[in-house]
Each structure stands twice: as structure tokens, then as C-alpha cells.
PDB file of N, CA and C in Angstrom:
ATOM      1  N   UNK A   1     -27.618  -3.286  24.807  1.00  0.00           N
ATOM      2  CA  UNK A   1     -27.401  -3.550  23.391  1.00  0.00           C
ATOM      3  C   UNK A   1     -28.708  -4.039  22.773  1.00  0.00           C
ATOM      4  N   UNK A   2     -29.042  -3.464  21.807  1.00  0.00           N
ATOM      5  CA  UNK A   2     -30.426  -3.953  20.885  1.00  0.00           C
ATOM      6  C   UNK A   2     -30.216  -4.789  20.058  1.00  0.00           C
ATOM      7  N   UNK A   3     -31.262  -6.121  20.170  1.00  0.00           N
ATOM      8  CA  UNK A   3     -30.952  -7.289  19.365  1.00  0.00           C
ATOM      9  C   UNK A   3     -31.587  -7.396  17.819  1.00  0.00           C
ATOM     10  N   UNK A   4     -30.037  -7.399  17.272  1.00  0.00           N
ATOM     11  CA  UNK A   4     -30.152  -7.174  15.387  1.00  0.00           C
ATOM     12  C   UNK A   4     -31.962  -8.544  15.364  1.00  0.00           C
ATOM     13  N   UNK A   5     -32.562  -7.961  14.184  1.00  0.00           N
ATOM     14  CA  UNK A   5     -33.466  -8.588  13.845  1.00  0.00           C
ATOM     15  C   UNK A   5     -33.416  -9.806  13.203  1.00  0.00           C
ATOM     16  N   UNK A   6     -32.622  -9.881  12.022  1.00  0.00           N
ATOM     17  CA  UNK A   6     -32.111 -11.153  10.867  1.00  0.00           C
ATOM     18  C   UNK A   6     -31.429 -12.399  12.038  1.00  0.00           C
ATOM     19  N   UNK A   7     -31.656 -13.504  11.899  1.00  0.00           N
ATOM     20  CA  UNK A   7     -31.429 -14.770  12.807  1.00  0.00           C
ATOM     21  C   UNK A   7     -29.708 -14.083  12.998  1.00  0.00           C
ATOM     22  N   UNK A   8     -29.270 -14.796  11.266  1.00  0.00           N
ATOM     23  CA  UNK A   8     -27.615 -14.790  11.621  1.00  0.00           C
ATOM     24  C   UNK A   8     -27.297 -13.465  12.631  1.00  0.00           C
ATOM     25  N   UNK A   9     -27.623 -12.028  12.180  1.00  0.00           N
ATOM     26  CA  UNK A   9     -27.440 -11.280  12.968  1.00  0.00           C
ATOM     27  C   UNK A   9     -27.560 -11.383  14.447  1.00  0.00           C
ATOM     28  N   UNK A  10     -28.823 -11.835  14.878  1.00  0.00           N
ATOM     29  CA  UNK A  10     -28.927 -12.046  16.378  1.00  0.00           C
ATOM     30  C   UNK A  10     -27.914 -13.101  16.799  1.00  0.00           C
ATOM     31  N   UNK A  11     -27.459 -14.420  15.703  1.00  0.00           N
ATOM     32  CA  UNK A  11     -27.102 -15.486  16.615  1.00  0.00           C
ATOM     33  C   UNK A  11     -25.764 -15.372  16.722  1.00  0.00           C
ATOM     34  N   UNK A  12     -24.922 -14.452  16.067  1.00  0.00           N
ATOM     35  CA  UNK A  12     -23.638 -13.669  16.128  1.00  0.00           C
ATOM     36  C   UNK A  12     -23.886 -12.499  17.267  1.00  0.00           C
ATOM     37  N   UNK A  13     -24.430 -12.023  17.321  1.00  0.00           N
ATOM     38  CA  UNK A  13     -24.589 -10.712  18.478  1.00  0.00           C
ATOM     39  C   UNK A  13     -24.510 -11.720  19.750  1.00  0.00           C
ATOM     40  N   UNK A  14     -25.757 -12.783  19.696  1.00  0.00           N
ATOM     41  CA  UNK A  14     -25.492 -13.652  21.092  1.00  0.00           C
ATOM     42  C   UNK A  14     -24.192 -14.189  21.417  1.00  0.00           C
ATOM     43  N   UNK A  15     -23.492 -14.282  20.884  1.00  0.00           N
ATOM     44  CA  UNK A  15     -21.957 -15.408  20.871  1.00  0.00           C
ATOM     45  C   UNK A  15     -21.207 -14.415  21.094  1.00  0.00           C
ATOM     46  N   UNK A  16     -21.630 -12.855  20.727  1.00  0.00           N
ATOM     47  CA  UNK A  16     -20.085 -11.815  21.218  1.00  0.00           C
ATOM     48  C   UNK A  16     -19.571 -11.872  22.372  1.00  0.00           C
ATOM     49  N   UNK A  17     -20.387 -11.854  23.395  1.00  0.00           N
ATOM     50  CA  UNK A  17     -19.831 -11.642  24.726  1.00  0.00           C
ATOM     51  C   UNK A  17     -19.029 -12.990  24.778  1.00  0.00           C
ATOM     52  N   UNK A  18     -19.524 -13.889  23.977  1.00  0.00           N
ATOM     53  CA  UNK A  18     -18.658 -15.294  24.820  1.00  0.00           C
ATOM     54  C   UNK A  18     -17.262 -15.408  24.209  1.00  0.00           C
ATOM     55  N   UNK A  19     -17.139 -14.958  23.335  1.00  0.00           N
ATOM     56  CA  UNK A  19     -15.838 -14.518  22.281  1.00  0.00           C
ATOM     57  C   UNK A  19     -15.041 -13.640  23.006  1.00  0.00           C
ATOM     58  N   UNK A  20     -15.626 -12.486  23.890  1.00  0.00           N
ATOM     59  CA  UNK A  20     -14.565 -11.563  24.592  1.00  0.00           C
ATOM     60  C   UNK A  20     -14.189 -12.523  25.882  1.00  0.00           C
ATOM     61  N   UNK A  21     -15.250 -13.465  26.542  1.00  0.00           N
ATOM     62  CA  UNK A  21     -14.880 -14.056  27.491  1.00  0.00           C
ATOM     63  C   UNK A  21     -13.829 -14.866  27.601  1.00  0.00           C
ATOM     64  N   UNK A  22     -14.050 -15.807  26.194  1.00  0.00           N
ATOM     65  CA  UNK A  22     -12.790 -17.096  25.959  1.00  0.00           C
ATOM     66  C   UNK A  22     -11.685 -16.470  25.419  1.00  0.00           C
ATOM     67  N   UNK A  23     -11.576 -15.136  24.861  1.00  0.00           N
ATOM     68  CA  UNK A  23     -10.285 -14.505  24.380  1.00  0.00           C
ATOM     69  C   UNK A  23     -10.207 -14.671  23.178  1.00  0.00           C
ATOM     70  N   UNK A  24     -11.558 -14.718  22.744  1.00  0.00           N
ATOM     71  CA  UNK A  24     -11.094 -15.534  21.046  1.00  0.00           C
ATOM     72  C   UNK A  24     -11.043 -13.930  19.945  1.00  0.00           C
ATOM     73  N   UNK A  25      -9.705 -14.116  19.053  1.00  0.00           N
ATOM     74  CA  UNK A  25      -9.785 -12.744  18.469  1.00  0.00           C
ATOM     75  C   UNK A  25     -10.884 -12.526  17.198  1.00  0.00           C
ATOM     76  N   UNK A  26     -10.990 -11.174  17.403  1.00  0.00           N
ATOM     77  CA  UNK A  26     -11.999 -11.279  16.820  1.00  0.00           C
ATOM     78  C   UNK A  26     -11.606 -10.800  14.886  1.00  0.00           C
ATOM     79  N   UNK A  27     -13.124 -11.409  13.914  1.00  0.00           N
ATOM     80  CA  UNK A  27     -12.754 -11.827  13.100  1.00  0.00           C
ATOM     81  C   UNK A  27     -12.087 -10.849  12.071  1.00  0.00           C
ATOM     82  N   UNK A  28     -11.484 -10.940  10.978  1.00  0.00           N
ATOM     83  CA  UNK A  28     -10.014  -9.913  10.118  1.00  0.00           C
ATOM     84  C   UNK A  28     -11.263  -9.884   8.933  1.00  0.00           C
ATOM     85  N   UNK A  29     -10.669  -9.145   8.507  1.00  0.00           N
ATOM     86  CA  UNK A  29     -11.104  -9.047   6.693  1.00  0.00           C
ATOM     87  C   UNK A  29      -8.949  -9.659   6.067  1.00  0.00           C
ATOM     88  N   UNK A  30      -9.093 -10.039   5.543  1.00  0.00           N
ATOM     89  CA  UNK A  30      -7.928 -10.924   4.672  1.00  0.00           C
ATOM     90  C   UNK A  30      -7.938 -10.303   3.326  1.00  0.00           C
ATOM     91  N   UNK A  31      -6.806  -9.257   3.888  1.00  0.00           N
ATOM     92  CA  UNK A  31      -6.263  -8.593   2.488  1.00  0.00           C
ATOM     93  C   UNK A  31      -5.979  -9.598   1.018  1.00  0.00           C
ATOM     94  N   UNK A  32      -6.348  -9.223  -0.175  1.00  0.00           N
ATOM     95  CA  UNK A  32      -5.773  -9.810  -1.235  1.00  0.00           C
ATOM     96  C   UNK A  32      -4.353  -8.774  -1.741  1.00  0.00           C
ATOM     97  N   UNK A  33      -3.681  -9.472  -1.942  1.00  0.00           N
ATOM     98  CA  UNK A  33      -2.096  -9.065  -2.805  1.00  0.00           C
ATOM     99  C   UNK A  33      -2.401  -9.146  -4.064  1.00  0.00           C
ATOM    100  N   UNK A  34      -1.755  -8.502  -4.976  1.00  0.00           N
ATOM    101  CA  UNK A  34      -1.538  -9.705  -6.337  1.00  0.00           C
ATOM    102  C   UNK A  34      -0.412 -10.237  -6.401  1.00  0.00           C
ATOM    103  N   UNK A  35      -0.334 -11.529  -7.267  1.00  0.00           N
ATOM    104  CA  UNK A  35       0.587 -12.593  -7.092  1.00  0.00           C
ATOM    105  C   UNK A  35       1.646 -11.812  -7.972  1.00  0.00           C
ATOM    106  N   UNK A  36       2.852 -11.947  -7.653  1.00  0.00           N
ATOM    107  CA  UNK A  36       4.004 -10.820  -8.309  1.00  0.00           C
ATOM    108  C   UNK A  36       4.382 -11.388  -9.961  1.00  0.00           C
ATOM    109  N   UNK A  37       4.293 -13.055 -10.050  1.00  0.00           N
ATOM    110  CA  UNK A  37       4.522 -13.506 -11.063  1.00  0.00           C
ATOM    111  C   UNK A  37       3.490 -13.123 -11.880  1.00  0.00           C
ATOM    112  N   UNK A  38       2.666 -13.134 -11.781  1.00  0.00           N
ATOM    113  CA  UNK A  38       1.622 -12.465 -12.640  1.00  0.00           C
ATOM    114  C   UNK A  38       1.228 -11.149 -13.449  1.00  0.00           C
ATOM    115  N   UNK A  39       1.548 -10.353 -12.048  1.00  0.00           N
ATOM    116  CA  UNK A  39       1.509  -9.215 -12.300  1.00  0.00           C
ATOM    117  C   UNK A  39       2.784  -8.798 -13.581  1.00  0.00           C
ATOM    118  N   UNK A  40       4.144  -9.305 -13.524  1.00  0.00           N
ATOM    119  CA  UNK A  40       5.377  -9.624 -14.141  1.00  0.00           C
ATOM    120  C   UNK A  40       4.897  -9.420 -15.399  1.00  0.00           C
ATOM    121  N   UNK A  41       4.079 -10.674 -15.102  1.00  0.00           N
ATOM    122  CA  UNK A  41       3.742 -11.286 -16.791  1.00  0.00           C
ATOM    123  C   UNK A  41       2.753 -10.132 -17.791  1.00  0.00           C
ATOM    124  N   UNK A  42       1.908  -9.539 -16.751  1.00  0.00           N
ATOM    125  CA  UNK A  42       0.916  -8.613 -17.835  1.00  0.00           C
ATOM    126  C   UNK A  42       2.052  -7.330 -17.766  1.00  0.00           C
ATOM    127  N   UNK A  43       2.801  -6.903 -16.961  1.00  0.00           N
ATOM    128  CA  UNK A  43       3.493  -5.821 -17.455  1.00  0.00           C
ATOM    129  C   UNK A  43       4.107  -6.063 -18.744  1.00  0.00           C
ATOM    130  N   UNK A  44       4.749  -7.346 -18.311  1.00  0.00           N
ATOM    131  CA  UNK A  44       5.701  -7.661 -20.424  1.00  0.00           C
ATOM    132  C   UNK A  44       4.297  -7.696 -21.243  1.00  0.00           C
ATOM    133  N   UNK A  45       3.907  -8.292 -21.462  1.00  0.00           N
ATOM    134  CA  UNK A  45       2.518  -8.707 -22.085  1.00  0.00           C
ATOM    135  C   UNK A  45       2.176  -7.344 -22.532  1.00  0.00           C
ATOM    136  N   UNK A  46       1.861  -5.990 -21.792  1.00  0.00           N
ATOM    137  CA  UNK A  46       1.526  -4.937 -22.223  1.00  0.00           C
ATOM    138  C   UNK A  46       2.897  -4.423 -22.273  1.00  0.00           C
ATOM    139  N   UNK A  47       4.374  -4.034 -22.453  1.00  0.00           N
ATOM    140  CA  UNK A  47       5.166  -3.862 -22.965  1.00  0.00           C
ATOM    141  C   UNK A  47       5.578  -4.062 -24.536  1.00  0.00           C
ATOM    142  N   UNK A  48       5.216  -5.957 -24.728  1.00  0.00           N
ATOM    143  CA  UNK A  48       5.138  -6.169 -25.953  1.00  0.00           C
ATOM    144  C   UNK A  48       4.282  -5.922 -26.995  1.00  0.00           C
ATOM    145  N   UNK A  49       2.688  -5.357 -26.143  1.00  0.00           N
ATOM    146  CA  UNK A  49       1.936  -4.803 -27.534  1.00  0.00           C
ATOM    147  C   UNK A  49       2.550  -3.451 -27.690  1.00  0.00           C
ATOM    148  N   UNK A  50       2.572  -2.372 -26.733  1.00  0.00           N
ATOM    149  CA  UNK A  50       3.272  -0.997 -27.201  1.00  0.00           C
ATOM    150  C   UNK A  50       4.315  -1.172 -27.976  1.00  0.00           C
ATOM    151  N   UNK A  51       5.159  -1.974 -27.721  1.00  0.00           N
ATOM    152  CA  UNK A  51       6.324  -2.092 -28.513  1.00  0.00           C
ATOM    153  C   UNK A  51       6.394  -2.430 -30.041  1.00  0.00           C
ATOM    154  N   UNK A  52       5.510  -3.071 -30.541  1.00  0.00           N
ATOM    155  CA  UNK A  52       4.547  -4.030 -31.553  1.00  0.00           C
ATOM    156  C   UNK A  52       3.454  -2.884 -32.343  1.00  0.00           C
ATOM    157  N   UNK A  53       3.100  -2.310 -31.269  1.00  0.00           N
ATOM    158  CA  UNK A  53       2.194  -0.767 -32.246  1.00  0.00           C
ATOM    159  C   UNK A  53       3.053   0.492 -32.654  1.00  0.00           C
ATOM    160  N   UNK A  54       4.367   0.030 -31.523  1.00  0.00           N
ATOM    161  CA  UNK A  54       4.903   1.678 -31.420  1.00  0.00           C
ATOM    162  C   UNK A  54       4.768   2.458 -30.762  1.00  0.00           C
ATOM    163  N   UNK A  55       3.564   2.778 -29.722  1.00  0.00           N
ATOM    164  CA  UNK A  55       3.530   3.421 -28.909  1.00  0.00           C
ATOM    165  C   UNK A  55       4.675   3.895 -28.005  1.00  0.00           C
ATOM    166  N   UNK A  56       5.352   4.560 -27.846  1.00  0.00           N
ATOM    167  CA  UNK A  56       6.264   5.121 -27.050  1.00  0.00           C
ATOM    168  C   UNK A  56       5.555   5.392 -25.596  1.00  0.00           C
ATOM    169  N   UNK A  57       4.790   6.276 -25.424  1.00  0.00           N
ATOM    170  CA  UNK A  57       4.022   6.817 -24.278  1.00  0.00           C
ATOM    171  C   UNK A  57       3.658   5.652 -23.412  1.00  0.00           C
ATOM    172  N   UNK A  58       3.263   4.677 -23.872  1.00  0.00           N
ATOM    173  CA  UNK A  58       2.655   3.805 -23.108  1.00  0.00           C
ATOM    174  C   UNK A  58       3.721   2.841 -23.105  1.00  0.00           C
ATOM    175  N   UNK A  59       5.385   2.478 -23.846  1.00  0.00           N
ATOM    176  CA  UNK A  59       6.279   1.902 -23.321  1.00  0.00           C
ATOM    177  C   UNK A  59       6.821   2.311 -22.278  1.00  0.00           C
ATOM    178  N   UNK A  60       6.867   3.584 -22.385  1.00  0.00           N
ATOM    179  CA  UNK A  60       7.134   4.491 -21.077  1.00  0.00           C
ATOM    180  C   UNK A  60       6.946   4.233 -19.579  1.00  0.00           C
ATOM    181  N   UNK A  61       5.346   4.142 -19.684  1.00  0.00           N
ATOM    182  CA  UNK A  61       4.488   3.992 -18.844  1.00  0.00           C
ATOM    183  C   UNK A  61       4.892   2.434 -18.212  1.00  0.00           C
ATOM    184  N   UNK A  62       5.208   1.773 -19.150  1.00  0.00           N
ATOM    185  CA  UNK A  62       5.117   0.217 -18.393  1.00  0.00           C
ATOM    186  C   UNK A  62       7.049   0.346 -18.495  1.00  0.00           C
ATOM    187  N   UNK A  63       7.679   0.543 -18.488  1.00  0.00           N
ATOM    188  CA  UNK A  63       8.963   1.049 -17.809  1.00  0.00           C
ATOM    189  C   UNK A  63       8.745   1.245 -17.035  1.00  0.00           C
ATOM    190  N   UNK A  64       8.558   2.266 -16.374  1.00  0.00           N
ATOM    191  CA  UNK A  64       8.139   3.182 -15.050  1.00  0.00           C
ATOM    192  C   UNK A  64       7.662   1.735 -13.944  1.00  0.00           C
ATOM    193  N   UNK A  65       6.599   1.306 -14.241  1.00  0.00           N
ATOM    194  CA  UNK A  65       5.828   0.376 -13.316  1.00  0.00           C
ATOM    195  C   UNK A  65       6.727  -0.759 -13.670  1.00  0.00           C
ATOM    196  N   UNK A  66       7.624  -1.407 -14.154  1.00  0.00           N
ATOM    197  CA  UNK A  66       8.547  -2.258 -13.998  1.00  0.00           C
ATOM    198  C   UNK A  66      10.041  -1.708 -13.162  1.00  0.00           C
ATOM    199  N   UNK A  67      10.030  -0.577 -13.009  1.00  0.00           N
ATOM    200  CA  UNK A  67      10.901  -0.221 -12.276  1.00  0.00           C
ATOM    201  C   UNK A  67       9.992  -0.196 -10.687  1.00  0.00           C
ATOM    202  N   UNK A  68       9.386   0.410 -10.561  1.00  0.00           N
ATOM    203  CA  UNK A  68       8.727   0.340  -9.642  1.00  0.00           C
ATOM    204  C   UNK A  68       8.306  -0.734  -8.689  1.00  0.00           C
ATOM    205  N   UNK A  69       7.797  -2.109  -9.631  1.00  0.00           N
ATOM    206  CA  UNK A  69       7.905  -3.613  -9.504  1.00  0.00           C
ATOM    207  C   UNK A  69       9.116  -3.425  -9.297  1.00  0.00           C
ATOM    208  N   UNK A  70      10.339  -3.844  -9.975  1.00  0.00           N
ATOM    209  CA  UNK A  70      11.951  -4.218  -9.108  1.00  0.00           C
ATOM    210  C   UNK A  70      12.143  -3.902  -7.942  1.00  0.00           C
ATOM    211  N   UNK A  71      11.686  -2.890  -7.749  1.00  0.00           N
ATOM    212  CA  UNK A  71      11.947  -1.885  -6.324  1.00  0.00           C
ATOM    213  C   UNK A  71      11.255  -2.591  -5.197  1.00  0.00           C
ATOM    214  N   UNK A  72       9.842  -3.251  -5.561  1.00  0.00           N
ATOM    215  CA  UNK A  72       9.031  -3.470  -4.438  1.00  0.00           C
ATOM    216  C   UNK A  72       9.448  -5.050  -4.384  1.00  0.00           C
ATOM    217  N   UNK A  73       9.916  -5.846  -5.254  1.00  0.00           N
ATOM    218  CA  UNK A  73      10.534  -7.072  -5.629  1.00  0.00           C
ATOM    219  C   UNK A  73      11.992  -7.679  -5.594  1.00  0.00           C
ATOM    220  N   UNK A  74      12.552  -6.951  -4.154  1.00  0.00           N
ATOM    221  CA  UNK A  74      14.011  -7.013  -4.227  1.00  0.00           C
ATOM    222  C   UNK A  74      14.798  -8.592  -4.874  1.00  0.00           C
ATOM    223  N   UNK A  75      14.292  -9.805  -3.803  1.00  0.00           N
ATOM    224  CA  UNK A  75      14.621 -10.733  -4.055  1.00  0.00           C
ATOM    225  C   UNK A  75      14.242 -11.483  -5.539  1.00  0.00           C
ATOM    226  N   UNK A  76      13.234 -11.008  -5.934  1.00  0.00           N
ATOM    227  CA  UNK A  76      13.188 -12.213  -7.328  1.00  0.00           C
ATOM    228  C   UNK A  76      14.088 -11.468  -8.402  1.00  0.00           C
ATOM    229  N   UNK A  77      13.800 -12.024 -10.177  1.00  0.00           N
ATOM    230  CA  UNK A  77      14.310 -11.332 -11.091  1.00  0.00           C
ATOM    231  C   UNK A  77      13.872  -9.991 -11.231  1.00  0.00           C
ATOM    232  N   UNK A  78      14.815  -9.475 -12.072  1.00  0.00           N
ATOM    233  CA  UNK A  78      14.406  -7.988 -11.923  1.00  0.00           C
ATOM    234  C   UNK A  78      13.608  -7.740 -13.486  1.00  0.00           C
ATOM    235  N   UNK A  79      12.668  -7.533 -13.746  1.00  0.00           N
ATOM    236  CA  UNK A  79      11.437  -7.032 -14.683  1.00  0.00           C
ATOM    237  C   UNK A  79      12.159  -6.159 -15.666  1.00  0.00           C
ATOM    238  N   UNK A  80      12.951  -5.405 -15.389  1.00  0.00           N
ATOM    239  CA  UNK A  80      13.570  -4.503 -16.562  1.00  0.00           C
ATOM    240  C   UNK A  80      14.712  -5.182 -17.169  1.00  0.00           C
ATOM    241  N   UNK A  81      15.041  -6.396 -16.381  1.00  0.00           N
ATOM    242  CA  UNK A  81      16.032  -7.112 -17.685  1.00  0.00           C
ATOM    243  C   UNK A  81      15.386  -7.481 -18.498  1.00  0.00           C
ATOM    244  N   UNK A  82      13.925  -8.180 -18.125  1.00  0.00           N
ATOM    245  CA  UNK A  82      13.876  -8.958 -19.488  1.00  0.00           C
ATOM    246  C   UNK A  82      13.171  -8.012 -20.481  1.00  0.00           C
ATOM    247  N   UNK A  83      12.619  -6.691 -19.683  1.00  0.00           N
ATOM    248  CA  UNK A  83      11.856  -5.596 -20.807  1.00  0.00           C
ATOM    249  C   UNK A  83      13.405  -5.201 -21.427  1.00  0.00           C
ATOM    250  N   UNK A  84      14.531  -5.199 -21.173  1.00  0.00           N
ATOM    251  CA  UNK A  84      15.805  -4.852 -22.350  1.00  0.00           C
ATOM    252  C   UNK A  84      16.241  -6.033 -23.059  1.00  0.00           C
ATOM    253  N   UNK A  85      15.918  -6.927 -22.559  1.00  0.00           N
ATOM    254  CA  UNK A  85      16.019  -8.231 -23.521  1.00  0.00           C
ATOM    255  C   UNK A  85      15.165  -8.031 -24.519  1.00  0.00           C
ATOM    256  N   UNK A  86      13.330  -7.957 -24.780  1.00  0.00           N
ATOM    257  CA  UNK A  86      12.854  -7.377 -25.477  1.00  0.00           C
ATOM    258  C   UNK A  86      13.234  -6.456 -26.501  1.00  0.00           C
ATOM    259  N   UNK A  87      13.944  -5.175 -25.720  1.00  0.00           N
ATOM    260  CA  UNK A  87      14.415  -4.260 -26.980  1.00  0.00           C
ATOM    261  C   UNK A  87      15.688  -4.958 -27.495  1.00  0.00           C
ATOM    262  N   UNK A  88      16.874  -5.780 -26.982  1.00  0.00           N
ATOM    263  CA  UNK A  88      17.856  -6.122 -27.598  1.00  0.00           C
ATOM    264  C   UNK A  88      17.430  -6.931 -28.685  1.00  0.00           C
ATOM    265  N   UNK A  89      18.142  -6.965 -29.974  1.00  0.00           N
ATOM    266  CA  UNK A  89      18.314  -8.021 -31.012  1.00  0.00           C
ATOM    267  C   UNK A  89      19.318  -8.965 -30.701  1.00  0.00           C
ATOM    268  N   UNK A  90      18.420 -10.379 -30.910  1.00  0.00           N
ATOM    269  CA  UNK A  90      19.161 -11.315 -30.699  1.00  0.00           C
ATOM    270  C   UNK A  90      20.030 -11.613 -31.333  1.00  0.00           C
ATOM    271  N   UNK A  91      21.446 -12.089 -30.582  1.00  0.00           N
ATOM    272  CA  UNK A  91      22.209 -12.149 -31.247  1.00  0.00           C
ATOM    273  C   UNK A  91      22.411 -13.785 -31.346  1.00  0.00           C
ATOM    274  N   UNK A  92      22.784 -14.703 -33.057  1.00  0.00           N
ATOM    275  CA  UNK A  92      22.552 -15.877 -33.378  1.00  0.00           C
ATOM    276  C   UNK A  92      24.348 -16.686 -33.562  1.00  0.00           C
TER     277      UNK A  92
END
């Protein structure tokens, strides 16, 4: 094995073998998610401007991906009630 030039490089290359020796696993990259409440929130958020300009096409569009969210979101609330709460008029 040829020893990387840059310190950190070499002083990580030196420590590999001792890492396979002690069993230690070796290191992940740590996926990011997005946080579901969030995500929730900019779907309404962009629901309520289409809805507010009129856009149809693009209410559409964030329908679709709130259904889609429910689907992948069994256990929490479901995203398309409150986008039909939105279209309902409140009743006083």
C-alpha cells in the first residue's frame, strides 16, 4: 500500500490496519432525511399561495405530493385533510 502524502491522510492510512484488527466498524456517511413536520408545513405554505393566485396546475401539483406525503406518513396526520380544510368555508 502507498503512503497518502497529506499528514491527516497518512495518519488515517496508519490506524487502518489497527481498526480491522480491534473490529472497529468502519466509518458511515449519515444520511440526512427531511424532518416530515416541516416538509408538511412548506407543502400547505405552497398550497396556500396557488390557491391565493389561482393557480390550478400548481394546486394540483402540491395535491399529488401531499398524497404522496400521507402515503409515506402512515402514522401522523394526514396532509390532505388539512389541504380540504383550506378549500372548505368555514362554517361560524
Amino acid at each position: 500500500m502507498k503512503t497518502p502524502t497529506h499528514p491527516a491522510l497518512r495518519f488515517a492510512a496508519s490506524h487502518e490496519p489497527m481498526r480491522r484488527v480491534l473490529g472497529e466498524p468502519a466509518p458511515t456517511v449519515v444520511e440526512l432525511r427531511p424532518d416530515p413536520d416541516r416538509l408538511a408545513l412548506q407543502l400547505l405554505t405552497e398550497f396556500r399561495a396557488a390557491w391565493s393566485s389561482g393557480d390550478v396546475d400548481r394546486m394540483s401539483e402540491v395535491m399529488i405530493d401531499a398524497i404522496d406525503f400521507d402515503d409515506a406518513h402512515r402514522g401522523g396526520p394526514r396532509l390532505m385533510d388539512e389541504i380540504c380544510g383550506i378549500q372548505t368555508p368555514a362554517v361560524a
